[in-house]
PDB file of N, CA and C in Angstrom:
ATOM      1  N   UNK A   1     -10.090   8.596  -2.527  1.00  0.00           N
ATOM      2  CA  UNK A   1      -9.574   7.421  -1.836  1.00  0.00           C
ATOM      3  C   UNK A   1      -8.869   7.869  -0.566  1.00  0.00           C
ATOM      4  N   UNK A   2      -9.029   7.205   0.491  1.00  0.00           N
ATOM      5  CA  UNK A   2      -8.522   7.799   1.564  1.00  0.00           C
ATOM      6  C   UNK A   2      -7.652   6.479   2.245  1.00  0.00           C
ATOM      7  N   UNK A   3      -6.424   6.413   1.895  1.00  0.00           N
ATOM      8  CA  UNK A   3      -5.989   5.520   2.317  1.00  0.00           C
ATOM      9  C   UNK A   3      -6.277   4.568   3.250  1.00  0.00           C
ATOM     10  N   UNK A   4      -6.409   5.458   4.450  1.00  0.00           N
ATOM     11  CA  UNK A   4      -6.188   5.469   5.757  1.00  0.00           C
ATOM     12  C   UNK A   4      -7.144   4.540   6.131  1.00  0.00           C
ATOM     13  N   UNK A   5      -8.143   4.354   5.364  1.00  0.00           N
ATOM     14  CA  UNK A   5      -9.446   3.103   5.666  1.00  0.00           C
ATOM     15  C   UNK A   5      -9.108   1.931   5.384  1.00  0.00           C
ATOM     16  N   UNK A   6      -8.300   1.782   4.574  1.00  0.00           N
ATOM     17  CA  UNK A   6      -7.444   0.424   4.457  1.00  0.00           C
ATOM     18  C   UNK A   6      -6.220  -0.246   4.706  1.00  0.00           C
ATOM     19  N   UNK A   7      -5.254   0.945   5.194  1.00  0.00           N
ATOM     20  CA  UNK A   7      -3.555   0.335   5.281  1.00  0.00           C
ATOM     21  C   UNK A   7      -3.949   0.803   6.783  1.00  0.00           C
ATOM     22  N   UNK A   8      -3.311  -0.046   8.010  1.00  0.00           N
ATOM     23  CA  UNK A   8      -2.820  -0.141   8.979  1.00  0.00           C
ATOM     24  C   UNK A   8      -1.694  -0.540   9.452  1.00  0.00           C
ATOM     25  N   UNK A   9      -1.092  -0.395  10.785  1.00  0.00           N
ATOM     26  CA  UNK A   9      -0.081  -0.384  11.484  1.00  0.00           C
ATOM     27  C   UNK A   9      -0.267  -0.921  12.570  1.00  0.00           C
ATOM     28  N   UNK A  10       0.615  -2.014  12.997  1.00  0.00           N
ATOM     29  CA  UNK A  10      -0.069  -2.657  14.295  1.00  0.00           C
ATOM     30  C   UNK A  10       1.396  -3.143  14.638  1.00  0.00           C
ATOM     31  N   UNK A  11       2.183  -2.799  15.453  1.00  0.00           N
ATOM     32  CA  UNK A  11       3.563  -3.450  16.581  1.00  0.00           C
ATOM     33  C   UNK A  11       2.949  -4.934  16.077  1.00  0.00           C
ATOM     34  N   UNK A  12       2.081  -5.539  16.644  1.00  0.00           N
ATOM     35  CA  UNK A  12       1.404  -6.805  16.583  1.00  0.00           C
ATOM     36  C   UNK A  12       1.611  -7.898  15.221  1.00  0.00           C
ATOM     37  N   UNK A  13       1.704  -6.957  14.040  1.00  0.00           N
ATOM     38  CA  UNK A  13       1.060  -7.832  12.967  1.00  0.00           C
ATOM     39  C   UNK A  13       2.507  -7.152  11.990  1.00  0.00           C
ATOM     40  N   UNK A  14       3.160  -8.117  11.141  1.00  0.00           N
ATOM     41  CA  UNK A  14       4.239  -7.898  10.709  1.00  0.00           C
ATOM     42  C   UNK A  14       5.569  -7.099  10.654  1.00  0.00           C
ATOM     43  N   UNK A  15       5.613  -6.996  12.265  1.00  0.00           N
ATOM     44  CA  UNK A  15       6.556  -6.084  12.896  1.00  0.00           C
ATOM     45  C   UNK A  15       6.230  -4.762  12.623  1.00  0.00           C
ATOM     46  N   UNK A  16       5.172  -4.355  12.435  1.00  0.00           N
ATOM     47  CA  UNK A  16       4.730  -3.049  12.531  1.00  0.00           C
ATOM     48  C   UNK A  16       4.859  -2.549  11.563  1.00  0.00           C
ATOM     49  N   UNK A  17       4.800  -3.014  10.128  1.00  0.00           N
ATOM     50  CA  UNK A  17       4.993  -2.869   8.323  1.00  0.00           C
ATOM     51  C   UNK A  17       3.799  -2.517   8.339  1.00  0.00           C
ATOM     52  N   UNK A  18       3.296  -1.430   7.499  1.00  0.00           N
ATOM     53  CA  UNK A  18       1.792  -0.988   6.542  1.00  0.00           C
ATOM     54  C   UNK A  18       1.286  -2.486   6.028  1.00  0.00           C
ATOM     55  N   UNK A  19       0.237  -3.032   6.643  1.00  0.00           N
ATOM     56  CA  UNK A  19      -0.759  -3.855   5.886  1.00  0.00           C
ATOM     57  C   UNK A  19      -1.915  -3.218   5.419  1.00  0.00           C
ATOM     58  N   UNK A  20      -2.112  -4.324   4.397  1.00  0.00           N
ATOM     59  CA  UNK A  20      -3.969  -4.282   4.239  1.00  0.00           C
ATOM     60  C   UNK A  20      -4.922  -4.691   5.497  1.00  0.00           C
ATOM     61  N   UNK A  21      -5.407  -4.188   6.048  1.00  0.00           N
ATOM     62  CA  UNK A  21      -6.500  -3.888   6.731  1.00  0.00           C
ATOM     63  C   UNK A  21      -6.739  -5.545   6.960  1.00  0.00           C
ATOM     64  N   UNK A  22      -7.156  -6.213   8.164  1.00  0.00           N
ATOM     65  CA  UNK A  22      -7.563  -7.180   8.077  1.00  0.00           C
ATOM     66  C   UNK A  22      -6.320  -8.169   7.325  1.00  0.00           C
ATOM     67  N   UNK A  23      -5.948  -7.876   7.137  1.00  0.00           N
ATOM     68  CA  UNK A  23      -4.800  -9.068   6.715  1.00  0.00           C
ATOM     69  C   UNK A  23      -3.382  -9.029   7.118  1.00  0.00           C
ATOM     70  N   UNK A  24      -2.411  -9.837   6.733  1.00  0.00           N
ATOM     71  CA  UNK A  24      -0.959  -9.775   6.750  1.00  0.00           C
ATOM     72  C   UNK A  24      -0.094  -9.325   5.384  1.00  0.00           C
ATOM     73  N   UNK A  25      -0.974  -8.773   4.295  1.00  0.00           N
ATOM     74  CA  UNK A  25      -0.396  -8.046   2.891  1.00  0.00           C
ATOM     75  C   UNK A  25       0.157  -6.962   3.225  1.00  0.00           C
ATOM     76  N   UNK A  26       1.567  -7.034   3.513  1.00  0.00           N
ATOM     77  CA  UNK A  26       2.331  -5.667   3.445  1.00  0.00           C
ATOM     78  C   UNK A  26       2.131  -4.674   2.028  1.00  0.00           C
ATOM     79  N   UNK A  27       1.781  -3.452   2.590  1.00  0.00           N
ATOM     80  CA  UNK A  27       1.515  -2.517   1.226  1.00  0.00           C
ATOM     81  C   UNK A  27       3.675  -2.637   0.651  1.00  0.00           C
ATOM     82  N   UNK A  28       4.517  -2.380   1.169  1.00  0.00           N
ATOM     83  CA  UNK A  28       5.455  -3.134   0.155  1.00  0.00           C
ATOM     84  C   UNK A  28       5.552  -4.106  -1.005  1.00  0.00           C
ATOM     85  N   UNK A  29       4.478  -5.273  -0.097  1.00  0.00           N
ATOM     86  CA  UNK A  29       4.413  -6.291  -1.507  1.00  0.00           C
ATOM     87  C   UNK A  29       3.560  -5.887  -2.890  1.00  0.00           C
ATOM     88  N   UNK A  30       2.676  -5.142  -2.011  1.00  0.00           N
ATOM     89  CA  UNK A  30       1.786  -4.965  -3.108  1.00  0.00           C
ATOM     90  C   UNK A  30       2.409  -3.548  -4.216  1.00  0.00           C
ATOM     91  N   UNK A  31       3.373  -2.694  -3.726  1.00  0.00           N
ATOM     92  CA  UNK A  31       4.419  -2.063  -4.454  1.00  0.00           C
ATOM     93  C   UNK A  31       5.024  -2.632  -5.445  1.00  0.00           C
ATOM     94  N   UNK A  32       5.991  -3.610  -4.305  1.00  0.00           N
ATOM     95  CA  UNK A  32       7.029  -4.418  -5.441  1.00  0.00           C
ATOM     96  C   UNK A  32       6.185  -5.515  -6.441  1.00  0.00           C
ATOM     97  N   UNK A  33       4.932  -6.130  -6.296  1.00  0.00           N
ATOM     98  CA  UNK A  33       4.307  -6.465  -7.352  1.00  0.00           C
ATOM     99  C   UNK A  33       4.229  -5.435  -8.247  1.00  0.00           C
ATOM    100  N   UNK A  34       3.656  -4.245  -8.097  1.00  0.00           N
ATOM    101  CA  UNK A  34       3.090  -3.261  -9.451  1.00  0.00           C
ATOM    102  C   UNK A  34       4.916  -2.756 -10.045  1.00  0.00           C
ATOM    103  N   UNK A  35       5.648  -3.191  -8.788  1.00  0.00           N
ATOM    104  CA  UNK A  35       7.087  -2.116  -9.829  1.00  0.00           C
ATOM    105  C   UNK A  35       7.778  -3.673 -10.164  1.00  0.00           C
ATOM    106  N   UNK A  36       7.473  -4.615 -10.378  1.00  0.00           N
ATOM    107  CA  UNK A  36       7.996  -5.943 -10.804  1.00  0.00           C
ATOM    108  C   UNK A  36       7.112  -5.975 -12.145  1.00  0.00           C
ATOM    109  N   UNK A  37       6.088  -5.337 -12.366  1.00  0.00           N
ATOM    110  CA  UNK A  37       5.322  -5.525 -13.798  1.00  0.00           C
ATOM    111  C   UNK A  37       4.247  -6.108 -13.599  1.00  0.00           C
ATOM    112  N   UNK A  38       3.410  -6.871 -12.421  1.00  0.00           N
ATOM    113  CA  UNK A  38       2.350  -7.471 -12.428  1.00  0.00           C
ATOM    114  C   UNK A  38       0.875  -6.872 -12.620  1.00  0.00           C
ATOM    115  N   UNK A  39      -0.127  -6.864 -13.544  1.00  0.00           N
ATOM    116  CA  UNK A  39      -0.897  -5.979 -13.210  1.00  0.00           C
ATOM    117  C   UNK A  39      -1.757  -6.428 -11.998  1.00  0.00           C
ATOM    118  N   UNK A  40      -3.274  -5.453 -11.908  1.00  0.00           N
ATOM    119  CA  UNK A  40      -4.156  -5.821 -10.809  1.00  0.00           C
ATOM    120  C   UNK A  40      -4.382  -7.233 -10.351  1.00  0.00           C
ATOM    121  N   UNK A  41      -4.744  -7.595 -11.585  1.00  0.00           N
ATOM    122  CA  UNK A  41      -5.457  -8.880 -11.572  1.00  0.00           C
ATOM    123  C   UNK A  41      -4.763 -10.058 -10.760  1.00  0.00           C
ATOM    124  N   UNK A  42      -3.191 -10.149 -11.391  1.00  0.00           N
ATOM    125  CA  UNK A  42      -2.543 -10.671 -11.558  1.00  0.00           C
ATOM    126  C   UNK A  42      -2.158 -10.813  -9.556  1.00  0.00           C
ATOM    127  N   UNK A  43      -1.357  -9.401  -9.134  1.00  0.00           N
ATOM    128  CA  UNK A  43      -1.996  -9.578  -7.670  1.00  0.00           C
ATOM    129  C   UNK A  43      -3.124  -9.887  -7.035  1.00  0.00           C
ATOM    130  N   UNK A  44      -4.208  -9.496  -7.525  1.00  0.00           N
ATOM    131  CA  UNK A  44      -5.607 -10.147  -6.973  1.00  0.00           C
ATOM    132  C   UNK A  44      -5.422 -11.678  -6.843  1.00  0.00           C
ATOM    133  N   UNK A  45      -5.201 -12.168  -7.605  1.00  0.00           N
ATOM    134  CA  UNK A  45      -5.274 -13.361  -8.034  1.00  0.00           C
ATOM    135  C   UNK A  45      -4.612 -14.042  -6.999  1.00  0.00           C
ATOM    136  N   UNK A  46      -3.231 -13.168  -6.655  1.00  0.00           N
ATOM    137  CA  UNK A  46      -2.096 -13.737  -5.852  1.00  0.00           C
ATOM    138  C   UNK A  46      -2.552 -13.658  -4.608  1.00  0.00           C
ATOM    139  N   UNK A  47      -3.317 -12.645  -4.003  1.00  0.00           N
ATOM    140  CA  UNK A  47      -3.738 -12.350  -2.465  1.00  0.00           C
ATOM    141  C   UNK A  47      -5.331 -12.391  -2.763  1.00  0.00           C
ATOM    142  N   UNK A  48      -5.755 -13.706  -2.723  1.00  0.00           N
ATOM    143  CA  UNK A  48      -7.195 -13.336  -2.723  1.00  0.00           C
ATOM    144  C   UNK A  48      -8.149 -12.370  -1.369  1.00  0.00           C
ATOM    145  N   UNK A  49      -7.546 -12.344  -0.391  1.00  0.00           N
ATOM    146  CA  UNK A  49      -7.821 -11.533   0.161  1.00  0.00           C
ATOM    147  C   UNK A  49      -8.030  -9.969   0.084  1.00  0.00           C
ATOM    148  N   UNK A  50      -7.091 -10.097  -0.855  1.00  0.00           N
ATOM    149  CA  UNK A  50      -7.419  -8.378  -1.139  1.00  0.00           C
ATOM    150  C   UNK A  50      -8.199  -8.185  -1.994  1.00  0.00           C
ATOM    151  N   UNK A  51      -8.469  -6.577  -2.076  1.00  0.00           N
ATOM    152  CA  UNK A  51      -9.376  -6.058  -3.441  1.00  0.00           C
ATOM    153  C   UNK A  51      -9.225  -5.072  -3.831  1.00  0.00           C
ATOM    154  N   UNK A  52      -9.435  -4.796  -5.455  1.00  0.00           N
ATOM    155  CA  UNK A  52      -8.951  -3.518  -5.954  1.00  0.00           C
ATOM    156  C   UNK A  52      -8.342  -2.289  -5.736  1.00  0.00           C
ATOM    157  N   UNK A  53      -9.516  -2.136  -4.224  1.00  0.00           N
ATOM    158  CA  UNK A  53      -9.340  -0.982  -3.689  1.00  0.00           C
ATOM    159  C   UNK A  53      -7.929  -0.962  -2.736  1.00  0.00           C
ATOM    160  N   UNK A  54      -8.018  -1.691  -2.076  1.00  0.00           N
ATOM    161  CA  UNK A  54      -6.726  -2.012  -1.461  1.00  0.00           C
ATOM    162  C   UNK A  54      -4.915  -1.775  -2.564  1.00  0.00           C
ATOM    163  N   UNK A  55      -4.848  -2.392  -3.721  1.00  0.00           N
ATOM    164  CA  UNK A  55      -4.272  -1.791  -4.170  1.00  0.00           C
ATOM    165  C   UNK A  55      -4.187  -0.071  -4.732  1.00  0.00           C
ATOM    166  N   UNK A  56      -4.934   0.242  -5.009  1.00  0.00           N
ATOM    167  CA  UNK A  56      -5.097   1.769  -4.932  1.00  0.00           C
ATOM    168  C   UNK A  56      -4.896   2.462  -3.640  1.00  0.00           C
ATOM    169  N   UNK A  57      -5.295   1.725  -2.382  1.00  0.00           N
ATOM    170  CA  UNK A  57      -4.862   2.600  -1.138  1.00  0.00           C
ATOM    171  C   UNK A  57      -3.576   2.828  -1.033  1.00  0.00           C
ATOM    172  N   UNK A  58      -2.564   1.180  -1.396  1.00  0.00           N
ATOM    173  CA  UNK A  58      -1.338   0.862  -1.387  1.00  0.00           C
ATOM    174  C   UNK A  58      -0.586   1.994  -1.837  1.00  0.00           C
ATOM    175  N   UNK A  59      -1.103   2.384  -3.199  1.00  0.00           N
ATOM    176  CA  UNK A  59      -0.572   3.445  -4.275  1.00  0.00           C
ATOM    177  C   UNK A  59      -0.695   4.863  -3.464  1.00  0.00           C
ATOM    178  N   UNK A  60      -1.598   5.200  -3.143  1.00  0.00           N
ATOM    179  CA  UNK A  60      -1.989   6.145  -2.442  1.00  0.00           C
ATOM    180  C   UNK A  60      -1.261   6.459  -0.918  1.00  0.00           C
ATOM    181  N   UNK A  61      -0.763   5.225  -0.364  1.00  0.00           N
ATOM    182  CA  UNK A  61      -0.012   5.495   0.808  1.00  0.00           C
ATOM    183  C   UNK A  61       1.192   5.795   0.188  1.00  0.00           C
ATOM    184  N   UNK A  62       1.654   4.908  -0.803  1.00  0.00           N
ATOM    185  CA  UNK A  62       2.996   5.102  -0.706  1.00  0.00           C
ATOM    186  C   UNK A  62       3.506   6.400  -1.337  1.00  0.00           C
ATOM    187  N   UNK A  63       2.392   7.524  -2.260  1.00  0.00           N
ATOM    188  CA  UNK A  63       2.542   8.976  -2.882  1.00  0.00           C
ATOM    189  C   UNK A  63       3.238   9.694  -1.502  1.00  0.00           C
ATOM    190  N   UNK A  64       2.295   9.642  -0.094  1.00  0.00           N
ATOM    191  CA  UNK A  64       1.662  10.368   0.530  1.00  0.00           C
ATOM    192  C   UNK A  64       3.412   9.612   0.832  1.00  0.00           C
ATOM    193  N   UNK A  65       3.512   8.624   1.669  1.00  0.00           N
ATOM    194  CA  UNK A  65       5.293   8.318   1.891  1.00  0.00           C
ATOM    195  C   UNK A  65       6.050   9.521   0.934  1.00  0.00           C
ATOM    196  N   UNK A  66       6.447   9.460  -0.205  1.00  0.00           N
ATOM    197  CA  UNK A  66       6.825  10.378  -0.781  1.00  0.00           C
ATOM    198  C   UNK A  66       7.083  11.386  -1.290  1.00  0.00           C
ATOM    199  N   UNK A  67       5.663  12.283  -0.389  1.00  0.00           N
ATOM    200  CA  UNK A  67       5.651  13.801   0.166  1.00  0.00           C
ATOM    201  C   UNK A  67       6.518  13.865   1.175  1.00  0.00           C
ATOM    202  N   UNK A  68       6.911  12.546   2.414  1.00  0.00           N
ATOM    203  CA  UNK A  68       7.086  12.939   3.285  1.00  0.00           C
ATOM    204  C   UNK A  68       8.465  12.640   3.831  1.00  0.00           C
ATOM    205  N   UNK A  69       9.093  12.370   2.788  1.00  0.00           N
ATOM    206  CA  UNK A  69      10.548  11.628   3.197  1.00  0.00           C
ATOM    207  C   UNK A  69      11.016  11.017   1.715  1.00  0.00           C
ATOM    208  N   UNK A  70      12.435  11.065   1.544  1.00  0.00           N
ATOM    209  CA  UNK A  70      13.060  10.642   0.324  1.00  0.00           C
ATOM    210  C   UNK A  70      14.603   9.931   0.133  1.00  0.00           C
ATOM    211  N   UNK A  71      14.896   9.439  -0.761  1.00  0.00           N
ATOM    212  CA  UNK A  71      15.434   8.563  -0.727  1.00  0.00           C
ATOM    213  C   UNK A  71      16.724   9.398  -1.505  1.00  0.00           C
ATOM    214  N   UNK A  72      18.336   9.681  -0.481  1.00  0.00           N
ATOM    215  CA  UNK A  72      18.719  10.684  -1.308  1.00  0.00           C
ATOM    216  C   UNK A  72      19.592   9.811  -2.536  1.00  0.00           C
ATOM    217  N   UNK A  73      20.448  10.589  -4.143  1.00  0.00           N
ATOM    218  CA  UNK A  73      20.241   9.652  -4.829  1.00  0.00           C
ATOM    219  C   UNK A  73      21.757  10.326  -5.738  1.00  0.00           C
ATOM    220  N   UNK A  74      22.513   9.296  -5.701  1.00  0.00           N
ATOM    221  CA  UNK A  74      24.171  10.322  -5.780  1.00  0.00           C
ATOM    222  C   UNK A  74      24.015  10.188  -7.749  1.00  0.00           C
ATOM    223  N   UNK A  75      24.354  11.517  -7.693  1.00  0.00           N
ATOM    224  CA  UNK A  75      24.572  11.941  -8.889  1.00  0.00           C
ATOM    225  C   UNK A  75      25.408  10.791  -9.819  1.00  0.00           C
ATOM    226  N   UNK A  76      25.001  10.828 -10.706  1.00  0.00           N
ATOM    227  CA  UNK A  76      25.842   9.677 -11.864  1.00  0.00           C
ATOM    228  C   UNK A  76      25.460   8.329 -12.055  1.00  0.00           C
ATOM    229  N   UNK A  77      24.440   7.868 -10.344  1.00  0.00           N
ATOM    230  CA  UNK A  77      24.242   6.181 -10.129  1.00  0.00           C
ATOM    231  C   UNK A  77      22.943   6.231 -10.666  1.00  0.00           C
ATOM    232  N   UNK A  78      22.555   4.890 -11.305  1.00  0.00           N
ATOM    233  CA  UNK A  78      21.220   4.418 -11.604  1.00  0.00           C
ATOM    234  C   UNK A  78      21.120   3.497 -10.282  1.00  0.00           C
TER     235      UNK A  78
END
């Protein structure tokens, strides 16, 4: 899977947030759907515009985010 064929960046199109390709689906939403509990479908359903694959790119960008920068995280806090 190569992300990069599906998430874009455009100044233009939701202040310059990772979308799906062709659309206005911030790969965020499609995050906070899968870490809110929703499965595939369930987003599919919600963005008919998208497709499978698109969530898997989502997943796939956001690993590749997390090679590349981190979120620091104070000892003791959940």
């Amino acid at each position: 899977m190569k992300w990069q064929e599906r998430i874009t960046v455009d100044p233009q199109v939701c202040h310059g947030s990772a979308c799906i390709r062709g659309t206005r689906v911030m790969v965020s939403v499609v995050m906070d759907n899968l870490a809110d509990g929703l499965g595939r479908e369930e987003i599919l359903a919600s963005y008919p515009s998208l497709e499978s694959k698109d969530i898997e790119a989502s997943i796939a960008y956001a690993a590749e985010l997390t090679r590349e920068r981190f979120v620091p995280l104070v000892p003791g806090q959940i």
